[in-house]
N, C-alpha and C. Protein backbone atom coordinates (compact mmCIF):
# COMPACT_ATOMS: atom_id res chain seq x y z
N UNK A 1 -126.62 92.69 -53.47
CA UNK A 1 -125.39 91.98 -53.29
C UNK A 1 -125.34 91.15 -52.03
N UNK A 2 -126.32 91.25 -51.07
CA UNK A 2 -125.80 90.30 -49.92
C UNK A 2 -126.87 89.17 -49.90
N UNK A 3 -126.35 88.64 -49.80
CA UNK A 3 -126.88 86.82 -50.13
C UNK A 3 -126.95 86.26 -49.00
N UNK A 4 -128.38 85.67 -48.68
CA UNK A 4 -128.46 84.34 -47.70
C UNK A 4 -129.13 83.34 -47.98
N UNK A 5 -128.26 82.05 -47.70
CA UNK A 5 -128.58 80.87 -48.04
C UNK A 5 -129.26 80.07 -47.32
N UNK A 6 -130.22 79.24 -47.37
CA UNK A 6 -130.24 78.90 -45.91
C UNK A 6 -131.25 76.85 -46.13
N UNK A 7 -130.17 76.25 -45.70
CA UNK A 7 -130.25 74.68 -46.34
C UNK A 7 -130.58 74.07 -44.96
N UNK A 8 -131.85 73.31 -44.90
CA UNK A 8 -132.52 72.30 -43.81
C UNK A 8 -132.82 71.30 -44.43
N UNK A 9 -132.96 70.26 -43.34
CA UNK A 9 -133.35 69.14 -43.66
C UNK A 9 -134.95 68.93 -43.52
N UNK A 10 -135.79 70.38 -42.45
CA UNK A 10 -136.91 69.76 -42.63
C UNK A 10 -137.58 70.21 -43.86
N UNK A 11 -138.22 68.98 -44.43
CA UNK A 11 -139.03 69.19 -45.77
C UNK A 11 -140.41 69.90 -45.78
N UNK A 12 -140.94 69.88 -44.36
CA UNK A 12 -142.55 70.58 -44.28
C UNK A 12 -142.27 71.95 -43.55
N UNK A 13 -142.34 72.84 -44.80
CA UNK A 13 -142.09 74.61 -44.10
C UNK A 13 -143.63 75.19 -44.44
N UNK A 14 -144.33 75.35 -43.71
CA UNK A 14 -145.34 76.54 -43.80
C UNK A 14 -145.34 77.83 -44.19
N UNK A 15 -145.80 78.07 -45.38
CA UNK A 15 -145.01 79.38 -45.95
C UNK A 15 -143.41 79.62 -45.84
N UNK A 16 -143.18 78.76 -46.82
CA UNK A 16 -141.63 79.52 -47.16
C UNK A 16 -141.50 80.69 -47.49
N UNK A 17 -142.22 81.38 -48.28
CA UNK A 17 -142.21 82.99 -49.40
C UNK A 17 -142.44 83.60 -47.74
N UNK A 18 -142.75 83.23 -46.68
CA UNK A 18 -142.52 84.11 -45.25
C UNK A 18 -141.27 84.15 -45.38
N UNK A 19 -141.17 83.02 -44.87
CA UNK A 19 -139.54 83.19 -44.03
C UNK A 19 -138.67 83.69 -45.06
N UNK A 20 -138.58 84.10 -46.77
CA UNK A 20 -137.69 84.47 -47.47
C UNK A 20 -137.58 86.08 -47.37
N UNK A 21 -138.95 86.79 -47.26
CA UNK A 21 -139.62 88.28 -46.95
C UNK A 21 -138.82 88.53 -45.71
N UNK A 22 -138.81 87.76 -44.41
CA UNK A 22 -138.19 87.96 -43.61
C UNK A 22 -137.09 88.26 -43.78
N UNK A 23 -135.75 86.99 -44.24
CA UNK A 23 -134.97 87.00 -43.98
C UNK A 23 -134.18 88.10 -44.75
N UNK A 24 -134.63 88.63 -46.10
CA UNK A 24 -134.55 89.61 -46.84
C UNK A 24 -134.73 90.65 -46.14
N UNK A 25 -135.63 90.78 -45.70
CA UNK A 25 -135.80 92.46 -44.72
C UNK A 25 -134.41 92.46 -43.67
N UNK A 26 -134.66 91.47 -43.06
CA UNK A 26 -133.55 91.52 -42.06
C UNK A 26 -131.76 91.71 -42.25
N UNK A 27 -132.05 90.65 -43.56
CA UNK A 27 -130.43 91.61 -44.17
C UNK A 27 -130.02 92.77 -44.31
N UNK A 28 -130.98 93.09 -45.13
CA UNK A 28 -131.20 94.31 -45.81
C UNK A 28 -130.83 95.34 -44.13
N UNK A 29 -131.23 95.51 -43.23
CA UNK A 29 -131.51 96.13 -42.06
C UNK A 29 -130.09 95.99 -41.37
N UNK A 30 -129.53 94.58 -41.73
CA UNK A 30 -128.11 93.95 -40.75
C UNK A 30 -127.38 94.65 -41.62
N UNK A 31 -127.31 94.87 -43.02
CA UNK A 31 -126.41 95.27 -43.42
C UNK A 31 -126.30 96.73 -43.94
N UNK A 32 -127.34 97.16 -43.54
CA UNK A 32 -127.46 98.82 -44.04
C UNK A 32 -128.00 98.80 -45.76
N UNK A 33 -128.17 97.81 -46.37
CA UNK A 33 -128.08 98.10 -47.95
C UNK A 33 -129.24 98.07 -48.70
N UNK A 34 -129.49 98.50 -49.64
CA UNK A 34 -130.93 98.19 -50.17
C UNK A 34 -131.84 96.77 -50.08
N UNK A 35 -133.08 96.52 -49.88
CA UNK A 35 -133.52 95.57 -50.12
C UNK A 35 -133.80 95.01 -51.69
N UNK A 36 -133.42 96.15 -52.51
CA UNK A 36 -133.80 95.65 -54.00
C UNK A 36 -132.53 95.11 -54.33
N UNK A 37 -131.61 95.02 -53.48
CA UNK A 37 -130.52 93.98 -53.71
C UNK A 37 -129.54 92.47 -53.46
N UNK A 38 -130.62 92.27 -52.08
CA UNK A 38 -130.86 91.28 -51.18
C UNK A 38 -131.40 90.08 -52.00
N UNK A 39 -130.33 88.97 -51.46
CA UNK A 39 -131.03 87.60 -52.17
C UNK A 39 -131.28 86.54 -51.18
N UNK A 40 -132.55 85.45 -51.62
CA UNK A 40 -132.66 84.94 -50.31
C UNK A 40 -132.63 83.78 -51.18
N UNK A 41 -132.31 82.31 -50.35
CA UNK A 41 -132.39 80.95 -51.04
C UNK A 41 -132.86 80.26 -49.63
N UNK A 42 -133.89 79.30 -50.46
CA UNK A 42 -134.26 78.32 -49.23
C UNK A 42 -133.80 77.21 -50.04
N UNK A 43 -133.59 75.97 -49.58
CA UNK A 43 -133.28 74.54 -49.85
C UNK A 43 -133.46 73.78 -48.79
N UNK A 44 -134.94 72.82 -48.95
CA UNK A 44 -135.26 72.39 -48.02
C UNK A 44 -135.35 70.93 -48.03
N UNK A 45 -135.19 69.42 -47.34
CA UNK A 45 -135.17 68.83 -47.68
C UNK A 45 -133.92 68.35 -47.54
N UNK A 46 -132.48 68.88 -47.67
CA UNK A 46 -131.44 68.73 -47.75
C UNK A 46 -131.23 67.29 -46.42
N UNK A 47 -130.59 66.20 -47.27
CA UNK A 47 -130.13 65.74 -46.37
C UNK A 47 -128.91 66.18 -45.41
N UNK A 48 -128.93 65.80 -44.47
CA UNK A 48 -127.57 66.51 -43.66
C UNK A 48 -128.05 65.72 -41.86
N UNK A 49 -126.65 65.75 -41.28
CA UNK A 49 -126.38 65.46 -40.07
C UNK A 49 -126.01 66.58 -39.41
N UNK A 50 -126.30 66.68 -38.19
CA UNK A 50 -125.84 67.44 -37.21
C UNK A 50 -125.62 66.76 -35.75
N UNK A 51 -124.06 66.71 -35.12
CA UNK A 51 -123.65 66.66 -33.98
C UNK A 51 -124.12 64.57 -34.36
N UNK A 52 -124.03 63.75 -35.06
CA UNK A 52 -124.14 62.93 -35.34
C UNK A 52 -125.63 62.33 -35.35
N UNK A 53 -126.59 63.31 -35.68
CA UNK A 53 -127.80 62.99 -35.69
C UNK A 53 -127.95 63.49 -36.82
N UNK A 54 -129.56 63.07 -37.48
CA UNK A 54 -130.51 63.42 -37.88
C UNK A 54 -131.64 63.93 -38.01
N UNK A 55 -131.71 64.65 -36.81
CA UNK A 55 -132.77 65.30 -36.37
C UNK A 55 -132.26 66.91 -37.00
N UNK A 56 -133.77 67.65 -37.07
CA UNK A 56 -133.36 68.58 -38.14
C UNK A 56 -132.70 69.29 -37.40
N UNK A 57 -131.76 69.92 -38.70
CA UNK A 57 -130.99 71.13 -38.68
C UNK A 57 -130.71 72.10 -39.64
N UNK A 58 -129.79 73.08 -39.69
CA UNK A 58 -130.12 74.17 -40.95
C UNK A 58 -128.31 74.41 -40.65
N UNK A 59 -128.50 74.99 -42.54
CA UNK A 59 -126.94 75.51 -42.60
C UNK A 59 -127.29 76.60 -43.43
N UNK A 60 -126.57 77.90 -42.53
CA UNK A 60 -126.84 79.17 -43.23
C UNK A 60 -125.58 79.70 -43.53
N UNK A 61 -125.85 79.96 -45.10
CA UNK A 61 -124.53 81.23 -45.76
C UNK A 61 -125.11 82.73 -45.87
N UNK A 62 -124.37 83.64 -45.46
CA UNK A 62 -124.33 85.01 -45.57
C UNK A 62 -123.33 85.29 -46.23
N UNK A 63 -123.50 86.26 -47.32
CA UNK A 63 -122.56 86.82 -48.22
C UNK A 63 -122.49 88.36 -48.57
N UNK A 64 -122.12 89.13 -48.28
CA UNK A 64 -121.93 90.36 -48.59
C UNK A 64 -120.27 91.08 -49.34
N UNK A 65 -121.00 92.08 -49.73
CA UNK A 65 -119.32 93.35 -49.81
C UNK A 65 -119.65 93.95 -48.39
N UNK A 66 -118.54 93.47 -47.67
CA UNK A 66 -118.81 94.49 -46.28
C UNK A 66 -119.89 94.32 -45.46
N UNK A 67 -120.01 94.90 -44.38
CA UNK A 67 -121.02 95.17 -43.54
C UNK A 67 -121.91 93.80 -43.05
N UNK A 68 -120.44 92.65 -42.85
CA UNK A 68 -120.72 91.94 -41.98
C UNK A 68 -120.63 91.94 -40.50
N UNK A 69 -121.66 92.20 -39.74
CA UNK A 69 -121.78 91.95 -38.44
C UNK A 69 -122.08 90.43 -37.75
N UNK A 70 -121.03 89.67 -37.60
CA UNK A 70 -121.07 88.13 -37.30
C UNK A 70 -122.13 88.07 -36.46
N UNK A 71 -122.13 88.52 -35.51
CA UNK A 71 -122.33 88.76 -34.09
C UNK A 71 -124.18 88.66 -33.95
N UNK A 72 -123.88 89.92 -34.52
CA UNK A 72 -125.33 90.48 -34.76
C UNK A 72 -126.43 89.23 -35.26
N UNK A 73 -125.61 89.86 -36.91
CA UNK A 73 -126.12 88.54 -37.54
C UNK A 73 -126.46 87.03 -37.01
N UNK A 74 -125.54 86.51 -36.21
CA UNK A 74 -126.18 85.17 -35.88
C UNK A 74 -127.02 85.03 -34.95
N UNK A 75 -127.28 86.11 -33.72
CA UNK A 75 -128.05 85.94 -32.91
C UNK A 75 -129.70 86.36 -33.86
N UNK A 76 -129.32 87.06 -35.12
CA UNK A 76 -130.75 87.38 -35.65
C UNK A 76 -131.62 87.00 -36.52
N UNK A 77 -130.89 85.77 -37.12
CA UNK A 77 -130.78 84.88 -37.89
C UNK A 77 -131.25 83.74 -37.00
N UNK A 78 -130.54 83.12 -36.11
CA UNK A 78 -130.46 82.09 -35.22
C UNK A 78 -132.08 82.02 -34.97
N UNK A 79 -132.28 83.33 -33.98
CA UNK A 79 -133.64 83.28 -33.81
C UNK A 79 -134.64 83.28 -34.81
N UNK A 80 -134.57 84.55 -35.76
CA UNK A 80 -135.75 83.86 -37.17
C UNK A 80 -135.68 83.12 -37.18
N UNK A 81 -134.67 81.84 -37.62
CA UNK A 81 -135.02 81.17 -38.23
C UNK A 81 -135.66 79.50 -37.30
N UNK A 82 -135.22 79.78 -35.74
CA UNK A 82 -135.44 78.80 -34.81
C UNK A 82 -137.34 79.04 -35.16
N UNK A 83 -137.28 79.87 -34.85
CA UNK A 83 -138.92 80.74 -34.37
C UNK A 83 -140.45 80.30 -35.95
N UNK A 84 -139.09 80.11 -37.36
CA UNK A 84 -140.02 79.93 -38.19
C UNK A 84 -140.09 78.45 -38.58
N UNK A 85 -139.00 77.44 -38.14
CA UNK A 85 -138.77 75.96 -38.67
C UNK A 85 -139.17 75.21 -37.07
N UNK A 86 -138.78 76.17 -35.93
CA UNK A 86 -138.74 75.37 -34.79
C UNK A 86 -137.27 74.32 -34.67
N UNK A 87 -136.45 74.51 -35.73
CA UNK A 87 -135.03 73.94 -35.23
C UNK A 87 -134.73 74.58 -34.43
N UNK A 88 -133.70 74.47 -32.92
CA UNK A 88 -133.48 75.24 -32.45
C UNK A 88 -132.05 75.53 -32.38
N UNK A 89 -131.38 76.98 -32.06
CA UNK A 89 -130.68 77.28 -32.40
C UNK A 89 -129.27 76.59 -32.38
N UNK A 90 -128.96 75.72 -31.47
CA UNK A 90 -128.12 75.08 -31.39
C UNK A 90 -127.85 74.13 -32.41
N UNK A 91 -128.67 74.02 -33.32
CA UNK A 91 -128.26 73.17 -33.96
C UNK A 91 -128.52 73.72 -36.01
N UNK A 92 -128.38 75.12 -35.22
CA UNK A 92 -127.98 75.73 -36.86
C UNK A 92 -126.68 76.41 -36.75
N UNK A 93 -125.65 76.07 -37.72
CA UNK A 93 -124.58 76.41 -38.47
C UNK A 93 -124.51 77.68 -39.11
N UNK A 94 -123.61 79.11 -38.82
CA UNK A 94 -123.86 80.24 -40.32
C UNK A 94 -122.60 80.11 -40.24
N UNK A 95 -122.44 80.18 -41.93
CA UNK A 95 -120.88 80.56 -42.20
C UNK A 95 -121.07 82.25 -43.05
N UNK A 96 -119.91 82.99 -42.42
CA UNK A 96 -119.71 84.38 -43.32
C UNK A 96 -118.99 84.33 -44.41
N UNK A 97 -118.88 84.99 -45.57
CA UNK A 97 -118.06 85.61 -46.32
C UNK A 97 -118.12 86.81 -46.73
N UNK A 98 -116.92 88.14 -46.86
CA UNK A 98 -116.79 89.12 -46.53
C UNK A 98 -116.62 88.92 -48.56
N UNK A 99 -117.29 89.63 -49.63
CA UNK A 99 -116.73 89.13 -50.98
C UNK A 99 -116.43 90.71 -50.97
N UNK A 100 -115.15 90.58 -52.22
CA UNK A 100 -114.60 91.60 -52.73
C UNK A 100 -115.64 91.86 -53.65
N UNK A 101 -115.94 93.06 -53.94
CA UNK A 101 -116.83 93.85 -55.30
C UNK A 101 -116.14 93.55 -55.99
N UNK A 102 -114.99 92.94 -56.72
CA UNK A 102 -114.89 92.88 -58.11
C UNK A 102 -115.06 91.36 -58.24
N UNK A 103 -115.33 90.45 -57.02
CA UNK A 103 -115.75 89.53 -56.82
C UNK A 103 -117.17 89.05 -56.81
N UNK A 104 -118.26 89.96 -57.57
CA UNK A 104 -119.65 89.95 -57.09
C UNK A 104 -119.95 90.42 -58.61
N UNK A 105 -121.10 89.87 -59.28
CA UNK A 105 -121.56 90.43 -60.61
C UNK A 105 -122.77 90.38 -60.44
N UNK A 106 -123.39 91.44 -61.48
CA UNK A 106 -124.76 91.70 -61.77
C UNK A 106 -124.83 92.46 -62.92
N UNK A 107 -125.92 92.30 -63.42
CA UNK A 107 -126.55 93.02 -64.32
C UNK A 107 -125.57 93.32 -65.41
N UNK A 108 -124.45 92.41 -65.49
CA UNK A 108 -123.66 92.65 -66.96
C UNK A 108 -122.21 93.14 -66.35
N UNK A 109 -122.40 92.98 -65.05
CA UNK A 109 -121.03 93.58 -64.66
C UNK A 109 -120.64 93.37 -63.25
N UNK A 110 -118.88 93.43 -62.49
CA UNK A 110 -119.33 93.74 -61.13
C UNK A 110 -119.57 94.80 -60.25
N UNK A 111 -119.54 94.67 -59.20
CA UNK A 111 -119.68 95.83 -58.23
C UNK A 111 -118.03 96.60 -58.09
N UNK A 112 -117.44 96.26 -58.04
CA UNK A 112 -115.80 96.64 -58.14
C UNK A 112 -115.62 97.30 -59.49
């Protein structure tokens, strides 16, 4: 159930299936919850501006039921993901959402 998104503009990533292993473990860890339930999305390429430039940047969504740690999360995130694209942190974006379980489906049904 906890979802991260994570949309750049740079198009040349060296091993993406890394940085997805990563960022999956690391949820999984931020949020206490299984990793066989953790989803990761890259989208790379994305056009986008930041601070009125074009020079790269990244926009990350986190989604869970619960066991959002903002805090945490962005300083751990921030850094993966500076450390694996070389954007640096200032110029990546995370937005949270806290979803209700009856707001979340899988496997034929929701979590609520």
């Amino acid at each position: 159930m906890p979802l991260i998104n994570v949309k750049t503009s740079i198009s040349n990533l060296e091993r993406p299936e890394l940085l997805l292993q990563k960022l999956s473990n690391e949820l999984s860890v931020l949020t206490g919850k299984p990793e066989q339930f953790v989803m990761t999305l890259l989208q790379t390429k994305v056009p986008m501006t930041f601070a009125g430039t074009t020079e790269p940047c990244c926009y990350v969504e986190i989604k869970s039921i619960g066991s959002i740690d903002s805090s945490k999360m962005t300083a751990a995130f921030c850094k993966l993901i500076e450390k694996a694209t070389a954007i640096p942190s200032q110029r990546i974006y995370i937005g949270f959402e806290d979803v209700s379980a009856n707001s979340w489906g899988w496997n034929g049904r929701t979590f609520g």
